[in-house]
C-alpha atoms as a PDB file:
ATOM      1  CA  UNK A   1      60.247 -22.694   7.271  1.00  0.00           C
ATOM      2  CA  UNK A   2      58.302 -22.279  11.019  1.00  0.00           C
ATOM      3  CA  UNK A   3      59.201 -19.067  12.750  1.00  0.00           C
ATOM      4  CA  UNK A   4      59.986 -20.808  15.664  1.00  0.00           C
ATOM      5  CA  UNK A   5      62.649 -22.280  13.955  1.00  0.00           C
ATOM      6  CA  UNK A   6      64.581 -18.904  13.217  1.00  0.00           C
ATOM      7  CA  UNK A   7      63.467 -16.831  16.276  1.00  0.00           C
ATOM      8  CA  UNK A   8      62.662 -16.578  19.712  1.00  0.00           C
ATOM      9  CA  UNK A   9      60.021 -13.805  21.105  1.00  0.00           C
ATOM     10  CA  UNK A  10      59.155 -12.382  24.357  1.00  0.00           C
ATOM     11  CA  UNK A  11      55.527 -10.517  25.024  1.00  0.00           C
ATOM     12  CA  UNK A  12      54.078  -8.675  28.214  1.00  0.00           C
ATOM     13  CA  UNK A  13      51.062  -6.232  28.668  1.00  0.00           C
ATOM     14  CA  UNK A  14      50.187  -3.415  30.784  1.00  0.00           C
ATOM     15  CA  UNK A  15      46.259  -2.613  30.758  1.00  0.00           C
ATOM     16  CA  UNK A  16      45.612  -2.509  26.818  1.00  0.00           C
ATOM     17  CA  UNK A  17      48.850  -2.132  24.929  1.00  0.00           C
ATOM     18  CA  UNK A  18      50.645  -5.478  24.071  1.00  0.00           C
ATOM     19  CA  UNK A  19      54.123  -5.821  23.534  1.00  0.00           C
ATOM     20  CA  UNK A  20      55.855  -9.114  21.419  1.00  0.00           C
ATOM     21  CA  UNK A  21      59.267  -8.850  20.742  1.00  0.00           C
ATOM     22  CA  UNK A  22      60.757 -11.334  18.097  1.00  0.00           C
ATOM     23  CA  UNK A  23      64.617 -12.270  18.391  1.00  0.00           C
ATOM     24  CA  UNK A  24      66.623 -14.164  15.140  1.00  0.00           C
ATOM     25  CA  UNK A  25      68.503 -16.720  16.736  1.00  0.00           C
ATOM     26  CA  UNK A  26      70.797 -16.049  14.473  1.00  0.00           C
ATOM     27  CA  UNK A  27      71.538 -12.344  12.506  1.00  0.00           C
ATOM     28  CA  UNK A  28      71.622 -13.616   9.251  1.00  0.00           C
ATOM     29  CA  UNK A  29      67.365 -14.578  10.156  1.00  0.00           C
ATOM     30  CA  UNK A  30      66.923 -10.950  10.729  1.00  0.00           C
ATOM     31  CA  UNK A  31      66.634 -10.197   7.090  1.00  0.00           C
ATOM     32  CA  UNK A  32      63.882 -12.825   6.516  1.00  0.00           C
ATOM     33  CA  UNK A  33      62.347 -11.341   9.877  1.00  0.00           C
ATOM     34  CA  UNK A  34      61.712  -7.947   8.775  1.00  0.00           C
ATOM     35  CA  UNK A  35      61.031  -9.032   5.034  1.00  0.00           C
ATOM     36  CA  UNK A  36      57.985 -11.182   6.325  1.00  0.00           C
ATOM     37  CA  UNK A  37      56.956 -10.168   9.864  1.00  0.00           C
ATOM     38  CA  UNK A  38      55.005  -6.766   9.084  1.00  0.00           C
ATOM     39  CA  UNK A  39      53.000  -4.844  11.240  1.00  0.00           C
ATOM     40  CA  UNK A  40      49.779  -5.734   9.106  1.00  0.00           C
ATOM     41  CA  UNK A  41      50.673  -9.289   9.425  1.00  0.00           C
ATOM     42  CA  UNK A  42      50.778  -9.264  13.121  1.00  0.00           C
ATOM     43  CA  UNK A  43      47.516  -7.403  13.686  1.00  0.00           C
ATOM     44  CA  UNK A  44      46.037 -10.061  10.724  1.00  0.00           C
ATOM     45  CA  UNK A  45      47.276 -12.844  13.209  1.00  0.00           C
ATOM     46  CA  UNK A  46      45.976 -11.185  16.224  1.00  0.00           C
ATOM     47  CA  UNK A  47      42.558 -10.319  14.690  1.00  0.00           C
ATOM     48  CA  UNK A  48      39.654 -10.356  17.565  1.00  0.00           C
ATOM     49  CA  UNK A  49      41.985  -9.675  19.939  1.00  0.00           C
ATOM     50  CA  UNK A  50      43.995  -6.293  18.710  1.00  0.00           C
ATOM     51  CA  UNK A  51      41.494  -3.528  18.069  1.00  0.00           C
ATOM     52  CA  UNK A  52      43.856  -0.924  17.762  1.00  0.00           C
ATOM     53  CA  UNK A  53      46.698   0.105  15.274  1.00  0.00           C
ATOM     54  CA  UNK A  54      50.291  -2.321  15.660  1.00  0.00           C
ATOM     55  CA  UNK A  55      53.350  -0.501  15.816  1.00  0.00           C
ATOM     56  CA  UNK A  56      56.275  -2.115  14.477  1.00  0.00           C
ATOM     57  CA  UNK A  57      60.105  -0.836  16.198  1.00  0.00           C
ATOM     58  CA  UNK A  58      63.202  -2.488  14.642  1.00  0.00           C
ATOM     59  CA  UNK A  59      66.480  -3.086  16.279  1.00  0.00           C
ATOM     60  CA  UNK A  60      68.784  -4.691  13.416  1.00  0.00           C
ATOM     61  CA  UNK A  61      71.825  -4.206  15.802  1.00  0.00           C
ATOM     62  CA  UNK A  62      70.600  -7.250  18.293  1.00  0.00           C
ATOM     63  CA  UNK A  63      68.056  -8.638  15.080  1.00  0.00           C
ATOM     64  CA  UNK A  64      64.957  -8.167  16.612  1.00  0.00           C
ATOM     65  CA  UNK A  65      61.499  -6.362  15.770  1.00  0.00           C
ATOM     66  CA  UNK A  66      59.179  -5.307  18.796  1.00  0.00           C
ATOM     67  CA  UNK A  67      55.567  -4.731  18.059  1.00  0.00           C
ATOM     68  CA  UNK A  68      53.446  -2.495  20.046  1.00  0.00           C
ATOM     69  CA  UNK A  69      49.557  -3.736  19.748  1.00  0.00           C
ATOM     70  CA  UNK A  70      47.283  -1.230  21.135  1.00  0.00           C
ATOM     71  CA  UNK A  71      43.792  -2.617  22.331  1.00  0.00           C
ATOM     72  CA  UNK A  72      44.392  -6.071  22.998  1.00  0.00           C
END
């Protein structure tokens, strides 16, 4: 399974802090969203870029996960 194919995401940036949110498309994804999508993982896929810690903020009532990547 792709993550595109379960969820959407939004990102922006002001000066060195990052921020991706990730969105189920539908709430029964959010499970396999927060089961798979860890902070580790994220900073892993943004390595080079991210030289700071990732923070990772759940919201299971709308089934999404914001990260916070500090020096990107």
């Amino acid at each position: 399974m792709m993550l595109r194919d379960i969820a959407h995401s939004r990102a922006g940036d002001k000066g060195d802090i990052s921020n991706i949110s990730l969105i189920a498309y539908d709430e029964a994804h959010y499970p396999l969203l927060g089961q798979h999508v860890t902070a580790e993982m994220v900073r892993w896929h943004f390595a080079g870029i991210v030289r700071g810690p990732v923070q990772r903020y759940e919201m299971p009532t709308i089934g999404a996960l914001n990260f916070v990547l500090h020096g990107a």
